[in-house]
N, C-alpha and C. Protein backbone atom coordinates (compact mmCIF):
# COMPACT_ATOMS: atom_id res chain seq x y z
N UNK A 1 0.85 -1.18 0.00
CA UNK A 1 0.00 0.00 0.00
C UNK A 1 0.89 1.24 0.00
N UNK A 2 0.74 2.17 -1.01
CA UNK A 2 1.83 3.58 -1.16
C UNK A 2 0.55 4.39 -0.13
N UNK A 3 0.85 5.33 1.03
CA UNK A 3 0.24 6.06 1.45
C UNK A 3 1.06 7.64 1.65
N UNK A 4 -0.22 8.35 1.52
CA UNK A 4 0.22 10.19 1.15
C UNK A 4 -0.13 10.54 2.16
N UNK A 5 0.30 10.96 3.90
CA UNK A 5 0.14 11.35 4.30
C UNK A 5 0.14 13.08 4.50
N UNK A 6 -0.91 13.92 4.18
CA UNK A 6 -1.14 15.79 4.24
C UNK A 6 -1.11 16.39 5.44
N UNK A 7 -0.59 17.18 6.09
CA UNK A 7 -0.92 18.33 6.96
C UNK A 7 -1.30 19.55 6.62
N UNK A 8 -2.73 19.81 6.32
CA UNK A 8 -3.16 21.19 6.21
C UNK A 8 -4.73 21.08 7.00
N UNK A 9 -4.87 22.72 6.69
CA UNK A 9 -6.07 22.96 7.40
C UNK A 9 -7.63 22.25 6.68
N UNK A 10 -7.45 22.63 5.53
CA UNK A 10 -8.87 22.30 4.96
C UNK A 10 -7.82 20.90 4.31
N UNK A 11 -9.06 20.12 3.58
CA UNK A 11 -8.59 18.55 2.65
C UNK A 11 -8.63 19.20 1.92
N UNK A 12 -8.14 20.12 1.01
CA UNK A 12 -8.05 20.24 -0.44
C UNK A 12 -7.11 19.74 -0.98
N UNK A 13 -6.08 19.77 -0.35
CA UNK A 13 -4.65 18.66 -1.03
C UNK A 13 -5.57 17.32 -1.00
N UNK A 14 -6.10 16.83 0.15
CA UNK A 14 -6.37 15.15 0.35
C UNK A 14 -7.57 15.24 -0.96
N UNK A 15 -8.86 15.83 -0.86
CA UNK A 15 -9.41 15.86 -1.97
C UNK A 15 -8.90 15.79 -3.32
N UNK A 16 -8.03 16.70 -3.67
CA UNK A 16 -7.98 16.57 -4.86
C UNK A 16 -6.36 15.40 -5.21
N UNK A 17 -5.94 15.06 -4.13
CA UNK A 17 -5.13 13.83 -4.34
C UNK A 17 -5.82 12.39 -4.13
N UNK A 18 -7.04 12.40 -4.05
CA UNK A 18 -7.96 11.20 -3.95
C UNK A 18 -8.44 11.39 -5.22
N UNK A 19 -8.52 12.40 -6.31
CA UNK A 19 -9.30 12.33 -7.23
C UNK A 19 -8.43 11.99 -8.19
N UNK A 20 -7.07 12.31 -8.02
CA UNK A 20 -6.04 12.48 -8.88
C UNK A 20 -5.91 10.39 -8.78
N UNK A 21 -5.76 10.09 -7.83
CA UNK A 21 -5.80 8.42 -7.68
C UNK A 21 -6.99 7.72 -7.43
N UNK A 22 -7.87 8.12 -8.20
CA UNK A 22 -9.02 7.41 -8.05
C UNK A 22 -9.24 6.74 -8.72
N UNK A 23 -9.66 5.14 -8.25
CA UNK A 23 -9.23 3.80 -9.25
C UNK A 23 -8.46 3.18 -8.79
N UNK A 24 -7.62 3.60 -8.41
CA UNK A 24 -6.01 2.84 -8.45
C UNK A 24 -6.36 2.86 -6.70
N UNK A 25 -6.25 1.16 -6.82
CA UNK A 25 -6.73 0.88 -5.66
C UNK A 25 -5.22 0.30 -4.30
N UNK A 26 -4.38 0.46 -4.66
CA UNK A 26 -2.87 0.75 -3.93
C UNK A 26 -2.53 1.98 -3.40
N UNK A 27 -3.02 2.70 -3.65
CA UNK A 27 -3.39 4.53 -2.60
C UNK A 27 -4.46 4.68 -1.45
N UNK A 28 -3.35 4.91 -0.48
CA UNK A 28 -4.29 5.45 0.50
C UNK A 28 -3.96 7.09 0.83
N UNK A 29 -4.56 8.21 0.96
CA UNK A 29 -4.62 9.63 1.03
C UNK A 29 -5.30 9.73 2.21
N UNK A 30 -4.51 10.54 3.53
CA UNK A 30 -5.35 10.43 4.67
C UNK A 30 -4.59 12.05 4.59
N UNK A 31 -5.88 12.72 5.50
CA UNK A 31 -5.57 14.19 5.90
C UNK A 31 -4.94 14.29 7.65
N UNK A 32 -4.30 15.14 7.55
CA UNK A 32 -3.84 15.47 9.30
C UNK A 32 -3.88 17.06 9.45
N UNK A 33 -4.92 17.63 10.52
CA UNK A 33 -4.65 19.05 10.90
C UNK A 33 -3.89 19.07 11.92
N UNK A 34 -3.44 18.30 13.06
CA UNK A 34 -2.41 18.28 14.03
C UNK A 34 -1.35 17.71 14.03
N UNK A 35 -0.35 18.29 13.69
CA UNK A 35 1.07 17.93 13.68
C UNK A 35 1.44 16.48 14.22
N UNK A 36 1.43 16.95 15.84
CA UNK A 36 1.67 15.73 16.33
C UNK A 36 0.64 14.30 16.04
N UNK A 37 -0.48 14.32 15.36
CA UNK A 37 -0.97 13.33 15.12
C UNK A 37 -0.56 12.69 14.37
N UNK A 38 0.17 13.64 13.39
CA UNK A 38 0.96 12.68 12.01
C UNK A 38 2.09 12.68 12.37
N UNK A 39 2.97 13.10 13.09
CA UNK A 39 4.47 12.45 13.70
C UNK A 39 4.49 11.43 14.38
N UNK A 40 3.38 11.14 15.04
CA UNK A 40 3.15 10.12 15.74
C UNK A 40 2.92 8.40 15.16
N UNK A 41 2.20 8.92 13.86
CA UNK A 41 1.43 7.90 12.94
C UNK A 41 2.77 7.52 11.99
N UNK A 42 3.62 9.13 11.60
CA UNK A 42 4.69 8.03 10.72
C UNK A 42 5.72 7.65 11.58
N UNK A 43 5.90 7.72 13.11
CA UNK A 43 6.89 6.55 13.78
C UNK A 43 6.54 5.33 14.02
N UNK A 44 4.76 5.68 13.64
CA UNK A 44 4.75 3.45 13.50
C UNK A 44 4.41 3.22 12.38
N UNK A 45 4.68 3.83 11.38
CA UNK A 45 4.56 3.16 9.64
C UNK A 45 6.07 2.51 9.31
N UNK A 46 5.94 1.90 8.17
CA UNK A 46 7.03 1.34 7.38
C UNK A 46 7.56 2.45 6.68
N UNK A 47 8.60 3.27 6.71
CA UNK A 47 9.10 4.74 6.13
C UNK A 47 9.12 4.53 4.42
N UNK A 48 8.99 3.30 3.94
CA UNK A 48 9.16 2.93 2.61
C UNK A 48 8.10 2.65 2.02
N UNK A 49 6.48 2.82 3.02
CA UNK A 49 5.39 2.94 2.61
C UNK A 49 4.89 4.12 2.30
N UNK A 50 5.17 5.26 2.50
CA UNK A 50 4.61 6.61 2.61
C UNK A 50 5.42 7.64 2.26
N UNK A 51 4.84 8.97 2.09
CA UNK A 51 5.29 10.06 1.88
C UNK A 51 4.75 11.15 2.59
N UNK A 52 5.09 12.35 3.18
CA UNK A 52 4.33 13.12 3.76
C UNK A 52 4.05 14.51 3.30
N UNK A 53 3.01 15.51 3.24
CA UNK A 53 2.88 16.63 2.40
C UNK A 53 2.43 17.53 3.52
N UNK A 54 3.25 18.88 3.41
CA UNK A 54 3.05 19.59 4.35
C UNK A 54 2.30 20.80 3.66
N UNK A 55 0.94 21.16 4.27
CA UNK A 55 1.16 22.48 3.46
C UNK A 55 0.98 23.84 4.48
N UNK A 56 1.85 24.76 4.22
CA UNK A 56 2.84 25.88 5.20
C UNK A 56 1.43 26.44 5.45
N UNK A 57 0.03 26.78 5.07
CA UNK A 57 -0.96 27.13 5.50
C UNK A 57 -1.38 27.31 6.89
N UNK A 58 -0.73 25.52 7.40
CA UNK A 58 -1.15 25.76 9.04
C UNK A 58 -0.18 26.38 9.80
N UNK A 59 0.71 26.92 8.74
CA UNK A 59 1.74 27.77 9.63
C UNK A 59 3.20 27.07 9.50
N UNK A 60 4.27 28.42 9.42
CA UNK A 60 5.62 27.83 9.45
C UNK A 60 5.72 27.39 10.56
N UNK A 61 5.72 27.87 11.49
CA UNK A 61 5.72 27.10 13.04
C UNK A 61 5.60 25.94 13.17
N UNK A 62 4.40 24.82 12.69
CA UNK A 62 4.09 24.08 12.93
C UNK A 62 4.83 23.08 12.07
N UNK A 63 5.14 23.52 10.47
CA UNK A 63 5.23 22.96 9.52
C UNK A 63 7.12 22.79 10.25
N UNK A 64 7.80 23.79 10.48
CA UNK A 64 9.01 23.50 11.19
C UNK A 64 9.42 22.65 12.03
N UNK A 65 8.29 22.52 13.21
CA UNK A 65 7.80 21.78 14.48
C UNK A 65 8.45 20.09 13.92
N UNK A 66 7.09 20.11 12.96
CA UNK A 66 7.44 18.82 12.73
C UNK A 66 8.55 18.35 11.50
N UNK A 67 8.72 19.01 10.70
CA UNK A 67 10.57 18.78 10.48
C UNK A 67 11.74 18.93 11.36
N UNK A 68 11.54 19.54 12.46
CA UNK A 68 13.02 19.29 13.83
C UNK A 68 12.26 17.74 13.71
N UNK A 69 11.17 17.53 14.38
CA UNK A 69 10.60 16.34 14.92
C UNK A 69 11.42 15.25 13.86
N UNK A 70 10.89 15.50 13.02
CA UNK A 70 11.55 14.41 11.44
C UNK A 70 12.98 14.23 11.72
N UNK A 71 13.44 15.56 11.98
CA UNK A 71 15.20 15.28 11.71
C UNK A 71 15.58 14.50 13.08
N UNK A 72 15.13 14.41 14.18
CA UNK A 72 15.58 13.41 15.44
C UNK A 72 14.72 12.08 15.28
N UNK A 73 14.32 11.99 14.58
CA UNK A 73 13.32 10.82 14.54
C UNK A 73 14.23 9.80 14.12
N UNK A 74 13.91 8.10 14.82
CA UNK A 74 14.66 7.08 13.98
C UNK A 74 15.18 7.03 12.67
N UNK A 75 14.26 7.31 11.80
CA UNK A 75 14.23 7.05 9.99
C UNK A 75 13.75 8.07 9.54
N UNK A 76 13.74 8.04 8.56
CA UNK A 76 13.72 8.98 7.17
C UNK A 76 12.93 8.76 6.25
N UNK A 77 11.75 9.66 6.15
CA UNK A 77 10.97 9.35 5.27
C UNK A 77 10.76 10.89 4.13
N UNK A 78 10.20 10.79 3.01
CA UNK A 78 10.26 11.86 1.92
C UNK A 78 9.24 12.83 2.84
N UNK A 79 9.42 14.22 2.74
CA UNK A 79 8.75 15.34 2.54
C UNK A 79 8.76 16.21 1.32
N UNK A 80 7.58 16.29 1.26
CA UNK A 80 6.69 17.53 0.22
C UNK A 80 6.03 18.76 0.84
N UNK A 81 6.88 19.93 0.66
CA UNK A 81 6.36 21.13 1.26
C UNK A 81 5.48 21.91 0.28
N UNK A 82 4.12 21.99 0.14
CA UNK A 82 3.24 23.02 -0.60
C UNK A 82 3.19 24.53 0.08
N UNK A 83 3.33 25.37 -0.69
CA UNK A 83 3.27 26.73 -0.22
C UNK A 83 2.59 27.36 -1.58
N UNK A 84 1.36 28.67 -0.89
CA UNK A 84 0.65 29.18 -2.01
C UNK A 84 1.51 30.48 -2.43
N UNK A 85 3.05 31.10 -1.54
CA UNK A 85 3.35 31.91 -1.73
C UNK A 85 4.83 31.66 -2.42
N UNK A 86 4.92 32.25 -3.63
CA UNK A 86 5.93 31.40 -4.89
C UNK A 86 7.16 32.11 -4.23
N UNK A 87 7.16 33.53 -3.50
CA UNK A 87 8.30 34.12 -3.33
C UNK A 87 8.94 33.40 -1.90
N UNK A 88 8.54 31.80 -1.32
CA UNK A 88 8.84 31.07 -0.23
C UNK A 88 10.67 31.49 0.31
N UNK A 89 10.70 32.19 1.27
CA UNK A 89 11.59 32.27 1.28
C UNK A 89 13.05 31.40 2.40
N UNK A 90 11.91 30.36 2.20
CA UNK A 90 12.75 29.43 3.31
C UNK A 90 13.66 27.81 2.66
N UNK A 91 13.26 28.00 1.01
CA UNK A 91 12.82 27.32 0.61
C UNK A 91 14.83 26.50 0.97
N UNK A 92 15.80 26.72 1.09
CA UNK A 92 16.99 26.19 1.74
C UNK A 92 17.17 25.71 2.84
N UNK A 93 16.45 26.03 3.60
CA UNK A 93 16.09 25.80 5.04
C UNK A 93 15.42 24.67 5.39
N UNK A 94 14.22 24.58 4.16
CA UNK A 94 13.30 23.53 4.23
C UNK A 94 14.37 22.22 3.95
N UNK A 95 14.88 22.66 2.94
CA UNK A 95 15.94 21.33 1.91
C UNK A 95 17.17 20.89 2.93
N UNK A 96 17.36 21.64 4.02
CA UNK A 96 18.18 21.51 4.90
C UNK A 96 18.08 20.26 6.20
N UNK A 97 16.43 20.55 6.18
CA UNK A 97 15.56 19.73 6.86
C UNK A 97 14.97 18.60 5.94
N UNK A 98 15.42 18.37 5.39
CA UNK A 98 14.88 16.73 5.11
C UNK A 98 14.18 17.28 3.75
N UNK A 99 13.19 18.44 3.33
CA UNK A 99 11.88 18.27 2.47
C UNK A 99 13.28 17.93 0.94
N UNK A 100 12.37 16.96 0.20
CA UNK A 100 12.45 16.61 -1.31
C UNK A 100 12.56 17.42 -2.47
N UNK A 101 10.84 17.97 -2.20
CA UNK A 101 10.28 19.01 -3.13
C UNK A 101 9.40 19.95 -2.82
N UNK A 102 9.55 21.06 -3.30
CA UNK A 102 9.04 21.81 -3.14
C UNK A 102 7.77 22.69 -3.86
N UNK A 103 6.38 22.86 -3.53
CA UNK A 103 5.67 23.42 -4.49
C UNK A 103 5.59 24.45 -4.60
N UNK A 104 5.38 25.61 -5.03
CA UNK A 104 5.42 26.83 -4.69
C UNK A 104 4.13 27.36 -5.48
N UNK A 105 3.49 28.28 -5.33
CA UNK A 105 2.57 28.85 -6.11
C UNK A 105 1.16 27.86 -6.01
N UNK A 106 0.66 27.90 -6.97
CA UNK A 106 -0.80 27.88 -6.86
C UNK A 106 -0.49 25.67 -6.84
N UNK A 107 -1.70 25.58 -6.61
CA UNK A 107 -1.51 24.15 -6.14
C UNK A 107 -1.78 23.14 -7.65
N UNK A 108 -1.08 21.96 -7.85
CA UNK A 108 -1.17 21.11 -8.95
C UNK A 108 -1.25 19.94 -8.29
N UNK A 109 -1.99 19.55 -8.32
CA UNK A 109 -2.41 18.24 -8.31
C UNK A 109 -2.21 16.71 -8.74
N UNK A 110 -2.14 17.48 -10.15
CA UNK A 110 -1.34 16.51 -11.36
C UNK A 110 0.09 16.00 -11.36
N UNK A 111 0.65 17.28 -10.54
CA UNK A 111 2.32 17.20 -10.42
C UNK A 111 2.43 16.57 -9.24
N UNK A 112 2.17 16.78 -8.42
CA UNK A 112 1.82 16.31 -6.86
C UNK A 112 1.97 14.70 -7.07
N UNK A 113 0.91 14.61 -7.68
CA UNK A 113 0.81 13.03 -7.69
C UNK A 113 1.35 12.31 -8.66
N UNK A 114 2.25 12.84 -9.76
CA UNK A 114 3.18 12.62 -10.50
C UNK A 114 4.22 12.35 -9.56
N UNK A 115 4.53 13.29 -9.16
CA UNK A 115 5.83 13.50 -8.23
C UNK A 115 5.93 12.00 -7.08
N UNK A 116 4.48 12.02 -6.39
CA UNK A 116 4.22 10.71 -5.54
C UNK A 116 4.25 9.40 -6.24
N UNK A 117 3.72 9.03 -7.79
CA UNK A 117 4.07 8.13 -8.48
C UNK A 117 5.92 7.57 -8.11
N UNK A 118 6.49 8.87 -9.35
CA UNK A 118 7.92 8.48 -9.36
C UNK A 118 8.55 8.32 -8.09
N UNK A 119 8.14 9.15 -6.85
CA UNK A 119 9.16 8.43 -5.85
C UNK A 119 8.51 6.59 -5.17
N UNK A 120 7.31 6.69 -5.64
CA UNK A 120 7.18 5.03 -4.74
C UNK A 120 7.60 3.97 -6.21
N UNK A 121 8.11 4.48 -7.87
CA UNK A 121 8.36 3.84 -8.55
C UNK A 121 9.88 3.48 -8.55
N UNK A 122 10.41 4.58 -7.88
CA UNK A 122 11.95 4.53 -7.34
C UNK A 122 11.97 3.29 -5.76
N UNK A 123 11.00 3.35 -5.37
CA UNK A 123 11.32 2.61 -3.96
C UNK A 123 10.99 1.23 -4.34
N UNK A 124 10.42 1.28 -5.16
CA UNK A 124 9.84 -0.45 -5.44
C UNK A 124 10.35 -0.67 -6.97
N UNK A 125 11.13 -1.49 -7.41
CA UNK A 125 11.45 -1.20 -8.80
C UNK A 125 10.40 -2.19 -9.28
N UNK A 126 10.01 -2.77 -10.83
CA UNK A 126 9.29 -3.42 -11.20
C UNK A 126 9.82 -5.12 -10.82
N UNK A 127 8.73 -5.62 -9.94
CA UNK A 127 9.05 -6.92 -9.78
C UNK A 127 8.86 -8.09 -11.30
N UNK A 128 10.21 -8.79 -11.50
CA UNK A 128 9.75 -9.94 -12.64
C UNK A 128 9.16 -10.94 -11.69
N UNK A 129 8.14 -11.26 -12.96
CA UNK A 129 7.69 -12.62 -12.22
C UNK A 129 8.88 -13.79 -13.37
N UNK A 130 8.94 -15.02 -12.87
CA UNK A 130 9.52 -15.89 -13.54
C UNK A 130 9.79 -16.33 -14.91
N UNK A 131 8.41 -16.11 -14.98
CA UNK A 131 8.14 -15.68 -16.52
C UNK A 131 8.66 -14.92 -17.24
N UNK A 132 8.88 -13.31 -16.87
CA UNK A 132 9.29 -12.54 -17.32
C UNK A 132 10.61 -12.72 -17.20
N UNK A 133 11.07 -13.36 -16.33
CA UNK A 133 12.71 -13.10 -16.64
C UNK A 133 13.38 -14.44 -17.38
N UNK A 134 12.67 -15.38 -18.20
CA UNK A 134 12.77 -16.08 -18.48
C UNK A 134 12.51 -15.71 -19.83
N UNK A 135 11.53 -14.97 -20.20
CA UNK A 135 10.98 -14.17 -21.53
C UNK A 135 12.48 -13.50 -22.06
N UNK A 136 13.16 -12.71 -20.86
CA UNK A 136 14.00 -11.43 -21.20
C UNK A 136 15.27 -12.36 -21.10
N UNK A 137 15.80 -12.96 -20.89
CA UNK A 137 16.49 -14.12 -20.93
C UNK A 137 16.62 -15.03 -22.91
N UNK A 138 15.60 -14.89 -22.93
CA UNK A 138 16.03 -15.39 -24.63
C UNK A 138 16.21 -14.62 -25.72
């Protein structure tokens, strides 16, 4: 199961990243408005199941909070920082702290979950079945 864990105020990331994977029944998209609820939730996940999306809405404070939290934490898992303001000026700071990628400006959806594709296509490469490597073999 690839899961997208969000921190913002309203679900509009989780909404429109449920619509963006809708069908595709290997996605799970869960929303978090309290920090510590989702720091809590990814120290008992598998770090190679998930990804996490912050969006700076509920505040740099918080969105910081829980990147110190990330950086003392056992493991290492991907961050995605969304921000609606393109002139972000932390955006080194963030990259300093663990985040991946960065969105800036108005929100995409499409890219978002592009972006969430290629990193769980990087973590899991394509499994052969026997067949197939028996196919690629002649």
């Amino acid at each position: 199961m690839r899961k997208v864990f969000v921190l913002e105020e309203r679900a509009h990331i989780v909404s429109e990243l449920q619509w963006q994977f809708e069908g595709e029944i290997d996605w799970q998209i869960r929303g978090f408005s309290a920090e510590l609820d989702l720091f809590q939730l990814v120290l008992r996940e598998n770090s190679e199941e998930f990804l996490v999306i912050l969006d700076l809405s509920v505040g740099k404070q918080v969105c910081l909070q829980f990147l110190q939290r990330f950086m003392g934490s056992r493991g290492s898992f991907p961050v995605i920082v969304f921000s609606e303001d393109p002139k972000l000026n932390l955006e080194w700071a963030l990259r300093e702290l663990g985040v991946f990628h960065l969105q800036l400006g108005s929100l995409e959806p499409e890219r978002i979950a592009k972006i969430c594709r290629w990193h769980f296509d990087l973590q899991r490469p394509e499994q052969l079945t026997p067949l197939q490597i028996n196919q690629r073999s002649i």
